[in-house]
N, C-alpha and C. Protein backbone atom coordinates (compact mmCIF):
# COMPACT_ATOMS: atom_id res chain seq x y z
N UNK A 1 50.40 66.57 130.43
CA UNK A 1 49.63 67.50 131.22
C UNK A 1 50.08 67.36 132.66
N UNK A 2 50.49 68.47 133.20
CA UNK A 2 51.13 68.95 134.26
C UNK A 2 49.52 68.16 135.32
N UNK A 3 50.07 67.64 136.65
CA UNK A 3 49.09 67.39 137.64
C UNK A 3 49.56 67.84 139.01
N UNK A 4 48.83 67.57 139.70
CA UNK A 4 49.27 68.09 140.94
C UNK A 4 50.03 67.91 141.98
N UNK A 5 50.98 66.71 141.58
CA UNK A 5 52.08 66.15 141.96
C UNK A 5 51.42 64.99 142.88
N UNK A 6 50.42 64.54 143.12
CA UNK A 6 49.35 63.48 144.02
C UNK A 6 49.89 62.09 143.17
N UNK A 7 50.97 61.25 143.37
CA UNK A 7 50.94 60.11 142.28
C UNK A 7 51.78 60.09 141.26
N UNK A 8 52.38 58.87 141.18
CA UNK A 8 53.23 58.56 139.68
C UNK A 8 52.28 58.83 138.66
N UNK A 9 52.94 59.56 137.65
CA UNK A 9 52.60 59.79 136.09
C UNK A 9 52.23 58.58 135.76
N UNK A 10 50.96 58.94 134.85
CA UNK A 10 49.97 57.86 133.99
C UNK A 10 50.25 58.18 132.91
N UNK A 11 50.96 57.17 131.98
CA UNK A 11 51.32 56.36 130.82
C UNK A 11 50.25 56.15 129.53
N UNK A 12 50.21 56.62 128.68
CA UNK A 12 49.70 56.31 127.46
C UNK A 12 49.93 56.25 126.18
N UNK A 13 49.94 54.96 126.42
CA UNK A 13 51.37 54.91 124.79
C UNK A 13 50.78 53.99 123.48
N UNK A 14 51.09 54.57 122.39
CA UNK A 14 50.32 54.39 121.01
C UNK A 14 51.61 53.99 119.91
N UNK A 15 51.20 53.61 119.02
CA UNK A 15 52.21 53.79 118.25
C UNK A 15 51.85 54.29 116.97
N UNK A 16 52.52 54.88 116.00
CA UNK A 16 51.94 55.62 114.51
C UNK A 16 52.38 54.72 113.29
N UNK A 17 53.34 53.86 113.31
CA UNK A 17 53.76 53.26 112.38
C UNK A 17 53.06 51.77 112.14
N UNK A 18 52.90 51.51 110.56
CA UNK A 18 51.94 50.23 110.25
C UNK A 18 53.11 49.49 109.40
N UNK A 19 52.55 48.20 109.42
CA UNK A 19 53.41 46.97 109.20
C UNK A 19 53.79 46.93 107.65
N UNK A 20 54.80 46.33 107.00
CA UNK A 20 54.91 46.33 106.18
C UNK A 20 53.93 45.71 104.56
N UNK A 21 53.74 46.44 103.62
CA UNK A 21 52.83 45.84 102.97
C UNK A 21 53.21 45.40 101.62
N UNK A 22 53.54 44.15 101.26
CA UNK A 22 53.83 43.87 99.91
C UNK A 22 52.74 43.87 98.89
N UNK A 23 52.71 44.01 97.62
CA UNK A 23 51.61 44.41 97.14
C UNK A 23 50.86 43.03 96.82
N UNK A 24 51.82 42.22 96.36
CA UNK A 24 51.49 40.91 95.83
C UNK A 24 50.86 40.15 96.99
N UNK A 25 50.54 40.64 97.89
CA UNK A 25 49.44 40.13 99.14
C UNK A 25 48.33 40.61 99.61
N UNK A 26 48.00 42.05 98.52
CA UNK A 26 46.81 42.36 98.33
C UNK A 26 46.19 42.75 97.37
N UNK A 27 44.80 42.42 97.09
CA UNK A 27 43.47 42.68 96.05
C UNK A 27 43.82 44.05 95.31
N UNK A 28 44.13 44.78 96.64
CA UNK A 28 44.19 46.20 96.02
C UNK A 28 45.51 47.14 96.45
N UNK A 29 45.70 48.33 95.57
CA UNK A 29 46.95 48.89 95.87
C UNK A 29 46.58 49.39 97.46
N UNK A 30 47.77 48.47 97.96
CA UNK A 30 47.70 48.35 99.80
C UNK A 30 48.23 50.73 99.68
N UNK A 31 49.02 51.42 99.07
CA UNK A 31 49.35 52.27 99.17
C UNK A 31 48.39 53.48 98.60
N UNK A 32 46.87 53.03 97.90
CA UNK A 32 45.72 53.74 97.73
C UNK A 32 44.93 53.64 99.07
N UNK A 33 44.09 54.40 99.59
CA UNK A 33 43.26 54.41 100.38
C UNK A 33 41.67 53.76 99.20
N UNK A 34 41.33 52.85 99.14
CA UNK A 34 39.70 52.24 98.29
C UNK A 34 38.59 52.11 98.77
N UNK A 35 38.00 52.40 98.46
CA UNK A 35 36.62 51.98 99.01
C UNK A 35 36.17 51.07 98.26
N UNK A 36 35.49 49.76 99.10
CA UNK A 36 34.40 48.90 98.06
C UNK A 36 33.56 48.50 99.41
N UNK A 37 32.30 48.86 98.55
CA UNK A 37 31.32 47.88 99.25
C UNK A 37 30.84 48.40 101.01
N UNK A 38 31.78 49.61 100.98
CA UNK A 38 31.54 50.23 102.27
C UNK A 38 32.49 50.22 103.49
N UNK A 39 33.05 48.99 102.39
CA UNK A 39 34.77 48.84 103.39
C UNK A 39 35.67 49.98 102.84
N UNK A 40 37.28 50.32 103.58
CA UNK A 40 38.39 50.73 103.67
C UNK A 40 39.37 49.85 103.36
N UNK A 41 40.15 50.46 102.51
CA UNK A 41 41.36 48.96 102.21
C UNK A 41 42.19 50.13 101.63
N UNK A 42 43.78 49.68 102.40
CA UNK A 42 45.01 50.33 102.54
C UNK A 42 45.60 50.18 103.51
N UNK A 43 46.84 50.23 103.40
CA UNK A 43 48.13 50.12 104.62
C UNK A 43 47.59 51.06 105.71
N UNK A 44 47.18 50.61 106.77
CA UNK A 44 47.31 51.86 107.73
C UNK A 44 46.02 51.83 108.01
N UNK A 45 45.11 51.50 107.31
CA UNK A 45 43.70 52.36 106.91
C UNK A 45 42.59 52.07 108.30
N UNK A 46 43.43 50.71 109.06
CA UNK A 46 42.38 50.53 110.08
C UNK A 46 43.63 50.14 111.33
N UNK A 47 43.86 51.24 111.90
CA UNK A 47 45.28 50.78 112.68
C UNK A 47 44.86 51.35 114.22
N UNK A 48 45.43 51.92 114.78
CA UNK A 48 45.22 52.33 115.95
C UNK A 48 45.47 53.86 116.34
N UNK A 49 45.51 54.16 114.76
CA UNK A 49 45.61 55.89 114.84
C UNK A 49 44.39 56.73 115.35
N UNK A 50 42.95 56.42 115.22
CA UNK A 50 42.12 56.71 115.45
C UNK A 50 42.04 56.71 117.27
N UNK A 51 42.86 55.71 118.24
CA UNK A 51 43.06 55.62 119.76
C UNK A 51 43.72 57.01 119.42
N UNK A 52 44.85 56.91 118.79
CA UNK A 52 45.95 58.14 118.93
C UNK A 52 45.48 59.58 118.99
N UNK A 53 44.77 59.79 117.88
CA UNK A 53 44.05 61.02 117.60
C UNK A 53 42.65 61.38 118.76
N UNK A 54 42.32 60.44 119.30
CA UNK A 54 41.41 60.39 120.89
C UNK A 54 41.84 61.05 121.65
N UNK A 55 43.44 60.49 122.17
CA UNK A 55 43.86 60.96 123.14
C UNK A 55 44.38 61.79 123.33
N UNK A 56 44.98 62.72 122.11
CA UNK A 56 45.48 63.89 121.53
C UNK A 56 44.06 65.10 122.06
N UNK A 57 43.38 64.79 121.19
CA UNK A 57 41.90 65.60 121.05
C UNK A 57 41.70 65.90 122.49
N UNK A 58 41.56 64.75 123.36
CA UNK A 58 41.06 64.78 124.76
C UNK A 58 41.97 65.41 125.45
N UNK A 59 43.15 65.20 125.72
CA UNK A 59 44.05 65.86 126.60
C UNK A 59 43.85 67.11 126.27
N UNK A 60 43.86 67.38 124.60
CA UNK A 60 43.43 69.06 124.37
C UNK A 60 42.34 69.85 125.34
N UNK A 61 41.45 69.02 125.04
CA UNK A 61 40.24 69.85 125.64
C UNK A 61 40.21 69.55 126.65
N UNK A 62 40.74 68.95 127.51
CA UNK A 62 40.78 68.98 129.33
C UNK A 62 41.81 69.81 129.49
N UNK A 63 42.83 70.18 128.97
CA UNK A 63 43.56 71.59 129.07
C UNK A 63 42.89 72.41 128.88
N UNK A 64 41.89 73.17 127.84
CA UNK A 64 41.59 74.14 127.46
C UNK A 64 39.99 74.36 128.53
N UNK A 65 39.84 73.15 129.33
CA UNK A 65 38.64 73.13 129.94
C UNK A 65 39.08 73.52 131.58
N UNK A 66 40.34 73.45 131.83
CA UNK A 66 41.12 73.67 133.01
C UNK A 66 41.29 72.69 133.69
N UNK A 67 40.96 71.48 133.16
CA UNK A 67 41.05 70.56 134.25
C UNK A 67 42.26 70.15 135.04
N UNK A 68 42.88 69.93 136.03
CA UNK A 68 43.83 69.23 136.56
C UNK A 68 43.87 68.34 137.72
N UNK A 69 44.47 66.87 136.72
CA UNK A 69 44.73 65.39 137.81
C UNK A 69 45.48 65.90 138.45
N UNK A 70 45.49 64.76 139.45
CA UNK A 70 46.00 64.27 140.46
C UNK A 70 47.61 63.87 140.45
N UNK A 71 47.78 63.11 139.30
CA UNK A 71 48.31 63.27 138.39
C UNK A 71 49.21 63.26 137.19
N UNK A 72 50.22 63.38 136.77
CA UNK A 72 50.99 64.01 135.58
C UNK A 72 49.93 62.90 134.40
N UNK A 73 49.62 63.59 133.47
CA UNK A 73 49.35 62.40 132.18
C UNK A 73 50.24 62.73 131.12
N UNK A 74 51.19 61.69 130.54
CA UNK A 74 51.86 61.47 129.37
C UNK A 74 51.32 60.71 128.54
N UNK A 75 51.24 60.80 127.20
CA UNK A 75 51.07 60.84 125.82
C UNK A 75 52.38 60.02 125.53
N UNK A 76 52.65 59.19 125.12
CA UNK A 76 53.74 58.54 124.52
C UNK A 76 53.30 58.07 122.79
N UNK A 77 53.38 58.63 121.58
CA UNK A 77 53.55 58.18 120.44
C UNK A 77 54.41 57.91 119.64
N UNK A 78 55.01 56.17 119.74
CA UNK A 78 55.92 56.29 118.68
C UNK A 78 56.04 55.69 117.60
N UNK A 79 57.36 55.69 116.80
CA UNK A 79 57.33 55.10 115.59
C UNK A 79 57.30 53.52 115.07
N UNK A 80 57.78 53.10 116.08
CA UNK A 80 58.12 51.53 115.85
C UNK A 80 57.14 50.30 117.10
N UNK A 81 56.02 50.47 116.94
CA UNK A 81 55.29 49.14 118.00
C UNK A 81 56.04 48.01 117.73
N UNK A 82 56.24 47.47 116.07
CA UNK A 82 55.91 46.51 115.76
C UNK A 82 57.70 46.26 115.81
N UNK A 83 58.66 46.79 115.98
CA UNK A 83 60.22 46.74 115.97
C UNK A 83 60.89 46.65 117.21
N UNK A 84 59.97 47.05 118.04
CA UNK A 84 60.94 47.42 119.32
C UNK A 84 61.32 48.35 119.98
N UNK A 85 63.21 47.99 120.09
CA UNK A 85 63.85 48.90 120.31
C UNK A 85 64.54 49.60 119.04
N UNK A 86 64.33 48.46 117.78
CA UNK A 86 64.88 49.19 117.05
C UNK A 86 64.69 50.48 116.42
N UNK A 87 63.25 51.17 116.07
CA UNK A 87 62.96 52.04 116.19
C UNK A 87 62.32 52.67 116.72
N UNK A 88 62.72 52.68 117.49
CA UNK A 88 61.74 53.86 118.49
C UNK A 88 60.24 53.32 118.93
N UNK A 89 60.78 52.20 119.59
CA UNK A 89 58.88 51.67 120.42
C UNK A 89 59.31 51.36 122.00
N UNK A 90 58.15 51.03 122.14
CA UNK A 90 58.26 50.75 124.26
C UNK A 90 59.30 50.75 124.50
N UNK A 91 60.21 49.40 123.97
CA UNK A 91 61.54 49.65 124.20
C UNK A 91 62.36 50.75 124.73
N UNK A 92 62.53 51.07 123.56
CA UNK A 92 63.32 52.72 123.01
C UNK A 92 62.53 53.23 124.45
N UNK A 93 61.63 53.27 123.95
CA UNK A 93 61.10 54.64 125.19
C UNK A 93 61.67 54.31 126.39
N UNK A 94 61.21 53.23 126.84
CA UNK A 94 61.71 53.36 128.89
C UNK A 94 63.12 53.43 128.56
N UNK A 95 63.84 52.73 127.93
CA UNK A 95 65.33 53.00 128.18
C UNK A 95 65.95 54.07 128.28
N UNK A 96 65.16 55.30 127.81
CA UNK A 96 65.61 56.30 126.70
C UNK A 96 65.28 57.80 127.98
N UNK A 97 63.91 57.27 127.96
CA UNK A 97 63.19 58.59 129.05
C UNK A 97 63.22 58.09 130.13
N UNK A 98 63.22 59.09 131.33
CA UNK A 98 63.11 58.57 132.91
C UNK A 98 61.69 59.08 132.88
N UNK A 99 60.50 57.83 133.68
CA UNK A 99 59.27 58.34 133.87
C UNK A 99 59.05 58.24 134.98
């Protein structure tokens, strides 16, 4: 989201990808989403996608509400937190983009 040129761009960075899951290290098929007992159990199922989808949602509706910072806000989501540079995380990013 475009701002009013007042200030270095503010940074918000997530990542979408979850750690690897062997099965033989869990109760249940880690690649089903289960319910027991009121819990969630699955790869992914409690990760930090829910921050992701926040800040998505929000930037939406402060666009569609007119708002504009001070300023620039970037959204950074990528594939690899847990890798690096190897695929595509913090790393990757600053090297990659000028911010």
């Amino acid at each position: 989201m475009r701002g009013s040129g007042r200030g270095r761009p503010i940074l918000f960075f997530a990542h979408l990808d979850v750690v690897a899951a062997p099965r033989d290290q869990w109760n249940t098929d880690p690649f089903t989403l289960t319910e027991r007992d009121g819990n969630f159990y699955g790869r992914g199922a409690f990760d930090v996608k829910n921050e992701d989808a926040d800040m998505v949602v929000n930037l939406i509706r402060l666009k569609r509400e007119g708002y504009r910072p001070a300023k620039d806000i970037i959204i950074a989501l990528t594939a690899g937190e847990e890798s690096g540079a190897v695929y595509n995380g913090v790393t990757w990013l600053l090297q990659t983009v000028n911010l």
